[in-house]
Protein backbone atom coordinates (compact mmCIF):
# COMPACT_ATOMS: atom_id res chain seq x y z
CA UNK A 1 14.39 78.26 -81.39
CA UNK A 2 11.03 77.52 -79.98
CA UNK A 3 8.82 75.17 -81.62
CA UNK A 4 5.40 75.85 -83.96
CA UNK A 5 2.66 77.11 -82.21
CA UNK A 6 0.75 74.35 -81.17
CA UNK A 7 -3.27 73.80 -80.96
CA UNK A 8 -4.82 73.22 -77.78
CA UNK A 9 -7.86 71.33 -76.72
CA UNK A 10 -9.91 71.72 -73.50
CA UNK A 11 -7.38 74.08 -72.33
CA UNK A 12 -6.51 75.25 -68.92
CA UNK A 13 -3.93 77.75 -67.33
CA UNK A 14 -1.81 75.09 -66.49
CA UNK A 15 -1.71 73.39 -69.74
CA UNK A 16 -1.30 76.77 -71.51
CA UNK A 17 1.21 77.17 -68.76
CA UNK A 18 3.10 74.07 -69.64
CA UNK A 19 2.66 74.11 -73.66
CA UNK A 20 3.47 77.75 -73.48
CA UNK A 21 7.36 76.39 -72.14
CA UNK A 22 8.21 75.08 -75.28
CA UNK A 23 6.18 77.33 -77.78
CA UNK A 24 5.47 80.99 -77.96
CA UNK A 25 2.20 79.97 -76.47
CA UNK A 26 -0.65 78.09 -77.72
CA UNK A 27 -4.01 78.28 -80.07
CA UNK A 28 -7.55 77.89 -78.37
CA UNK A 29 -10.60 77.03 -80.66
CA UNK A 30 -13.81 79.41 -79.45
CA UNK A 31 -16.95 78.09 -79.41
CA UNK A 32 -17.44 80.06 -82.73
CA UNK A 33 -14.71 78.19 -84.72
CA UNK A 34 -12.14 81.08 -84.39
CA UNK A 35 -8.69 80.41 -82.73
CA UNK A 36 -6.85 82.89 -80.74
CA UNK A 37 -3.75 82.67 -78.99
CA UNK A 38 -3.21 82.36 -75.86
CA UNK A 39 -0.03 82.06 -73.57
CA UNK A 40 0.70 81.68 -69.93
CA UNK A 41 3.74 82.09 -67.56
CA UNK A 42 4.76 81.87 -64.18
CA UNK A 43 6.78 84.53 -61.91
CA UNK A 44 7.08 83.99 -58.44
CA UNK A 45 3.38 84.39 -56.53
CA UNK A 46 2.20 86.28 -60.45
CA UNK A 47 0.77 84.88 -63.05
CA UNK A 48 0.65 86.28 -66.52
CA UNK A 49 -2.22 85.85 -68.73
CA UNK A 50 -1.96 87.33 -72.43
CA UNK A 51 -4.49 86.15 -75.06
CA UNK A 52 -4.29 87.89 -78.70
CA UNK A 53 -7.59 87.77 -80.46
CA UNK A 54 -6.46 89.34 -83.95
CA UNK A 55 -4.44 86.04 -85.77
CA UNK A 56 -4.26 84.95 -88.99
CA UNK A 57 -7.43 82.45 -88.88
CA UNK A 58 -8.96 85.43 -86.17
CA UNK A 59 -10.36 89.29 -86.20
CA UNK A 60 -12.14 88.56 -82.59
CA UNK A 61 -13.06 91.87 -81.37
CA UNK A 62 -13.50 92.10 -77.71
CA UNK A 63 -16.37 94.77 -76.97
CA UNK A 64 -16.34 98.07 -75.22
CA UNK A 65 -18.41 97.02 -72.99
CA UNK A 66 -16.62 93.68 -72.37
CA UNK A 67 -13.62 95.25 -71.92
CA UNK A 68 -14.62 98.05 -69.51
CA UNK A 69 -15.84 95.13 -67.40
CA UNK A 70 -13.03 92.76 -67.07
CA UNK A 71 -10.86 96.04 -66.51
CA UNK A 72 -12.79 97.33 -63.87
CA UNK A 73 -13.04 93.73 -62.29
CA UNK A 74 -9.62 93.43 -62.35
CA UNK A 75 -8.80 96.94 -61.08
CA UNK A 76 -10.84 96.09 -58.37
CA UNK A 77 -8.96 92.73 -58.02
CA UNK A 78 -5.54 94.35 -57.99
CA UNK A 79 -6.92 96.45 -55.06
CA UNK A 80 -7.83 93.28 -52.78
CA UNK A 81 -5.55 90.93 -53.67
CA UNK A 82 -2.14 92.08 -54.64
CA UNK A 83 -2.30 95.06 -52.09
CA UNK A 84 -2.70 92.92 -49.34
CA UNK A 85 0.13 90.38 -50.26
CA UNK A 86 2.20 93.77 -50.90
CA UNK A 87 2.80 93.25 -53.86
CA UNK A 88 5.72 95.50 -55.50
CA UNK A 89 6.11 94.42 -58.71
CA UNK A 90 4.77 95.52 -62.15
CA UNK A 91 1.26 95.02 -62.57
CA UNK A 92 -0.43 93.98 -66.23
CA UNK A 93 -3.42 95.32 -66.76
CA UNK A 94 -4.76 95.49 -70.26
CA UNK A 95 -8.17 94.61 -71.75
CA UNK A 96 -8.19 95.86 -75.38
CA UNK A 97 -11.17 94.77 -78.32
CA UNK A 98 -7.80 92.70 -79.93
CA UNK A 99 -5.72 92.14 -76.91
CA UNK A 100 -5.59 91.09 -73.63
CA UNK A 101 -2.69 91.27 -70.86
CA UNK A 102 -2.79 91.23 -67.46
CA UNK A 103 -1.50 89.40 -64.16
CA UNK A 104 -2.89 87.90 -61.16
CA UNK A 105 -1.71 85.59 -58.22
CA UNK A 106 -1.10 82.43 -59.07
CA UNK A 107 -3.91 80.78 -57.38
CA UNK A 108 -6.14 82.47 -58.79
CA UNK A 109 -5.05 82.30 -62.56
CA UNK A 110 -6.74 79.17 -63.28
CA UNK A 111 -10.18 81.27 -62.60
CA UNK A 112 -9.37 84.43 -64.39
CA UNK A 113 -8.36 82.04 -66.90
CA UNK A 114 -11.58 80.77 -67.29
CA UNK A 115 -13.15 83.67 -67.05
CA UNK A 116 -11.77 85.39 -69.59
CA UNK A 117 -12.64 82.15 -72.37
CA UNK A 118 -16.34 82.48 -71.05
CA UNK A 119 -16.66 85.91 -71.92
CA UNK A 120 -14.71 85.17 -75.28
CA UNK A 121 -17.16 82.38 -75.74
C-alpha cells in the first residue's frame, strides 16, 4: 500500500518524480492557494507528466484556449522530437479544462514541467 499523498514545495519533475515512487503522486500549491495533483514517472527515454486539477481542496479549470495551446504545442513537439528518435511507443497526449496527461522525452520533462505550472499559475 502506497503512502498518503504528500504536499510538495518548490516542486520539480524530478522531485515529483521521486515523491511520486512512494505515493500516488504529489500535491502542488498554485500561486492562487489551490492544490492540484501532480505525478511523474519514468519509462525508458519517456517521461509521463499527469496533473489533475479537479481535487477535493481544487475545481481548477484549465481554459479552452489554454488547452488548445499546450495541445497544439505538444502536437507539434511529438512531430520533432519523438519522430526523429523513432519513437514507437504509445504517445499521451491530453490537455483537458480538469486534466492533463501527456509524455515527452526525458530531457525535456523538467521544461514541459515547468511549463505547464506557469500556465496553471
Amino acid at each position: 500500500m502506497k503512502n498518503k499523498t504528500p504536499f510538495l514545495e518548490n516542486p520539480t519533475f524530478e522531485k515529483v518524480l521521486s515523491e511520486g515512487k512512494k505515493t500516488q503522486g504529489v500535491y502542488i500549491s498554485l500561486n492562487n492557494g489551490e492544490f492540484v495533483r501532480c505525478e511523474c514517472k519514468k519509462d525508458g527515454v519517456k517521461a509521463n507528466i499527469s496533473f489533475d486539477l479537479y481535487t477535493s481542496s481544487c475545481n481548477h479549470d484549465l481554459t479552452q484556449v489554454a488547452q488548445e495551446h499546450l495541445h497544439n504545442e505538444h502536437q507539434a513537439y511529438i512531430k520533432k522530437h519523438f519522430f526523429a528518435a523513432r519513437y514507437t511507443g504509445t504517445i499521451h497526449n491530453m490537455f483537458f479544462g480538469t486534466d492533463i496527461y501527456f509524455d515527452v522525452l526525458y530531457g525535456d520533462a523538467e521544461e514541459w514541467f515547468q511549463k505547464i505550472l506557469a500556465t496553471l499559475n
